[in-house]
Protein backbone atom coordinates (compact mmCIF):
# COMPACT_ATOMS: atom_id res chain seq x y z
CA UNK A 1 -5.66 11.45 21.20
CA UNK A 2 -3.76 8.25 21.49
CA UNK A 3 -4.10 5.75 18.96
CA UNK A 4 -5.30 2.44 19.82
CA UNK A 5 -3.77 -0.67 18.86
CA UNK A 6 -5.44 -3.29 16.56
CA UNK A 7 -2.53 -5.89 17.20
CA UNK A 8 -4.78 -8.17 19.03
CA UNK A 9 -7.98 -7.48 16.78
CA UNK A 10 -9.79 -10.55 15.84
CA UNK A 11 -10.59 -9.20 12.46
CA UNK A 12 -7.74 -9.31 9.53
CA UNK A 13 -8.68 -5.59 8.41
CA UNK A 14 -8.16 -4.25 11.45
CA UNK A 15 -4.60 -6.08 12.00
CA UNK A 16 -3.91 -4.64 8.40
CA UNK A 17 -4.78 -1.38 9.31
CA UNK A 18 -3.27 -1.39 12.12
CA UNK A 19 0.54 -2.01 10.27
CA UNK A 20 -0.64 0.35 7.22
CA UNK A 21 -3.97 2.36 7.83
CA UNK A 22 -1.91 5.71 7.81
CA UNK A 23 -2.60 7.57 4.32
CA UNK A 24 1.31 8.72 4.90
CA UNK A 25 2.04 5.03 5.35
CA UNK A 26 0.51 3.39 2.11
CA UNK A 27 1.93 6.43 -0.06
CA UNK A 28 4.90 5.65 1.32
CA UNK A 29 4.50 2.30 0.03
CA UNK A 30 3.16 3.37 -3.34
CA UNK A 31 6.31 5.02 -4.18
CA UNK A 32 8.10 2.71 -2.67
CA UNK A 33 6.62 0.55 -5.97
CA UNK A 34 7.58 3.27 -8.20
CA UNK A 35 11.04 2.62 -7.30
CA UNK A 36 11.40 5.64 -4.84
CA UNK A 37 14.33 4.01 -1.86
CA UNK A 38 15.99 7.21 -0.39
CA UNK A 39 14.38 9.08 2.98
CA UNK A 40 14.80 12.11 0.77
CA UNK A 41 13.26 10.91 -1.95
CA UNK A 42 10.23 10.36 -0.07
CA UNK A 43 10.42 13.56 1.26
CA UNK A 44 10.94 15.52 -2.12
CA UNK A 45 7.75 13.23 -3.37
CA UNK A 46 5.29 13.02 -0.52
CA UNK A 47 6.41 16.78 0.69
CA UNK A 48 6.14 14.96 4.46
CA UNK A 49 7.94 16.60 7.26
CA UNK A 50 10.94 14.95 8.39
CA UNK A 51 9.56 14.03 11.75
CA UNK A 52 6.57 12.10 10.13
CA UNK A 53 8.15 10.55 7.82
CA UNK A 54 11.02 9.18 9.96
CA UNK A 55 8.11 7.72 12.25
CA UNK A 56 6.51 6.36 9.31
CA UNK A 57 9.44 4.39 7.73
CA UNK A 58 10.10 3.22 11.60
CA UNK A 59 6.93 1.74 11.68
CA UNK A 60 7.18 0.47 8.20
CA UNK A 61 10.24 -1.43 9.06
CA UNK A 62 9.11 -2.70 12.41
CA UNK A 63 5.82 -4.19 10.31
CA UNK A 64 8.30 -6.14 8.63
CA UNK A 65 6.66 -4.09 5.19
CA UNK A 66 10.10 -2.45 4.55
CA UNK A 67 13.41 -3.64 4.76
CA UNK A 68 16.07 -0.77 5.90
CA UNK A 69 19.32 -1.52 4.23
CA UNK A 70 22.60 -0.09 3.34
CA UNK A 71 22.53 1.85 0.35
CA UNK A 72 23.81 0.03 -2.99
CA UNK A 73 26.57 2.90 -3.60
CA UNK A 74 28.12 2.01 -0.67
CA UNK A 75 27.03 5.65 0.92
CA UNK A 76 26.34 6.29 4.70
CA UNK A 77 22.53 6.78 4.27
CA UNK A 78 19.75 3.43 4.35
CA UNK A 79 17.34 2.85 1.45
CA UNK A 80 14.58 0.94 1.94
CA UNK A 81 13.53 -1.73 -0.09
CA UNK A 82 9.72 -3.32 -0.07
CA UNK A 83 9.62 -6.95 1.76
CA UNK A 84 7.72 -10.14 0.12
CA UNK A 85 5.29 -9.11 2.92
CA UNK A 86 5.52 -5.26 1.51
CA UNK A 87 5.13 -6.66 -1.90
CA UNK A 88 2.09 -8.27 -0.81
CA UNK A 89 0.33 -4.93 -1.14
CA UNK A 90 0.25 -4.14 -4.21
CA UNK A 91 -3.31 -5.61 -4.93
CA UNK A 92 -4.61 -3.41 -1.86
CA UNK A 93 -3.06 -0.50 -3.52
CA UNK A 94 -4.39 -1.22 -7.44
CA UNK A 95 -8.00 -1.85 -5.77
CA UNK A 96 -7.50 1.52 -4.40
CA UNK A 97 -6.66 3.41 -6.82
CA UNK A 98 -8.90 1.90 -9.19
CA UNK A 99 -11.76 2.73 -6.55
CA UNK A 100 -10.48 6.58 -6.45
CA UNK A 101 -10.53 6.45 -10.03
CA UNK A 102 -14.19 5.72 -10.59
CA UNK A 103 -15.61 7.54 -7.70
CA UNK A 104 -12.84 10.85 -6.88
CA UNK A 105 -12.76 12.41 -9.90
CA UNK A 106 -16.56 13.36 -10.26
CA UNK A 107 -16.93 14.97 -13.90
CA UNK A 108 -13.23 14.43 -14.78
CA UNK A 109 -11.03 11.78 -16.03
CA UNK A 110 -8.54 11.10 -13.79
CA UNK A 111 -4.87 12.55 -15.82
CA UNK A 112 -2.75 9.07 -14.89
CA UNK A 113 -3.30 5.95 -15.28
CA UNK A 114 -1.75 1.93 -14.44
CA UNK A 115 -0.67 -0.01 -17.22
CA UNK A 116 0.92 -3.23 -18.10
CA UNK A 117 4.69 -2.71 -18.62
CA UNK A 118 4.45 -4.46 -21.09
CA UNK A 119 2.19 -3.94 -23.83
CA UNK A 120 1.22 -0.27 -22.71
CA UNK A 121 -2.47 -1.31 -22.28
CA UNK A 122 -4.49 0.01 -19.22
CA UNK A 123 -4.67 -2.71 -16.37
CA UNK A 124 -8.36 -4.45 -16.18
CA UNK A 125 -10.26 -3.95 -12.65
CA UNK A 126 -9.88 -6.48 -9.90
CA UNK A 127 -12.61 -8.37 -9.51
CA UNK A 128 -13.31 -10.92 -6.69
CA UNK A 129 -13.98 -14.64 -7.59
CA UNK A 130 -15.76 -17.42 -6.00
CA UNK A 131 -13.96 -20.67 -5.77
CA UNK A 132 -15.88 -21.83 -9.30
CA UNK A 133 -14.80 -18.79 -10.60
CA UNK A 134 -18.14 -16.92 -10.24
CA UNK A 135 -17.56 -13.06 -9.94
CA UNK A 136 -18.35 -12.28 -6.17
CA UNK A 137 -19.87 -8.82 -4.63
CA UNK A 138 -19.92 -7.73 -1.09
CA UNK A 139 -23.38 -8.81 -0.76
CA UNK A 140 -22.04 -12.66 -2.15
CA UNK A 141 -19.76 -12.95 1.42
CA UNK A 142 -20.14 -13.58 4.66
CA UNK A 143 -17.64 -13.93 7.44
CA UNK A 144 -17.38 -17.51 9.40
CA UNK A 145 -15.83 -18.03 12.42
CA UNK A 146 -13.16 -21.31 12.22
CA UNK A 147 -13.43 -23.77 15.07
């Protein structure tokens, strides 16, 4: 089956899937936050075959997400390096994981968790906010249309 391009898609989630909706591709990503830069680094920590995971950095790069870029020891190979655009994703990713924390691990606490750098101390869950800094839920929202 051929996938279908979103490219054109009125809607912003399905342009934004459309550069990242691959699982492959936001893991990617993820330990791309974690520091990971190296094709075979990727490899060792996603276990991807080499195939999909060159077509997923391509794509990566071409989405202007990653930036491919000699590596700093002045070796033959490219590491890639998050873009301000890449960068961007890290609330999509935290909003993730916290949802797969409260609903994937059914009877279990999940063995890993985020926390601030800083002071150690778990991160608190995202919350959306209304301009007047009400709390907002999906049923708050509505999609408008801009003349």
């Amino acid at each position: 089956m051929r996938r279908t391009s979103l490219d054109d898609a009125d809607c912003p989630v399905a342009r934004a899937l459309d550069a990242v909706g691959d699982w492959w591709s936001l893991l990617i990503v993820r330990d791309a936050f974690f520091g990971l830069r190296r094709f075979g680094e990727f490899q060792k920590s996603l276990g991807m075959a080499r195939n999909i995971l060159t077509v997923r950095l391509r794509g990566l790069v071409e989405s202007g997400i990653l930036d491919a870029v000699p590596a700093a020891d002045g070796g033959a190979y490219k590491e890639y390096l998050l873009t301000a655009k890449g960068r961007d994703l890290f609330p999509v990713l935290v909003a993730l994981r916290q949802w797969g924390e409260a609903h994937q691990f059914p009877g279990e606490a999940c063995r890993v968790e985020l926390v601030d750098r800083d002071k150690g101390e778990p991160v608190q869950p995202l919350e959306l906010h209304a301009a007047d800094g009400r709390r907002l839920a999906g049923g708050d929202t509505m999609i408008r249309t801009r003349d």
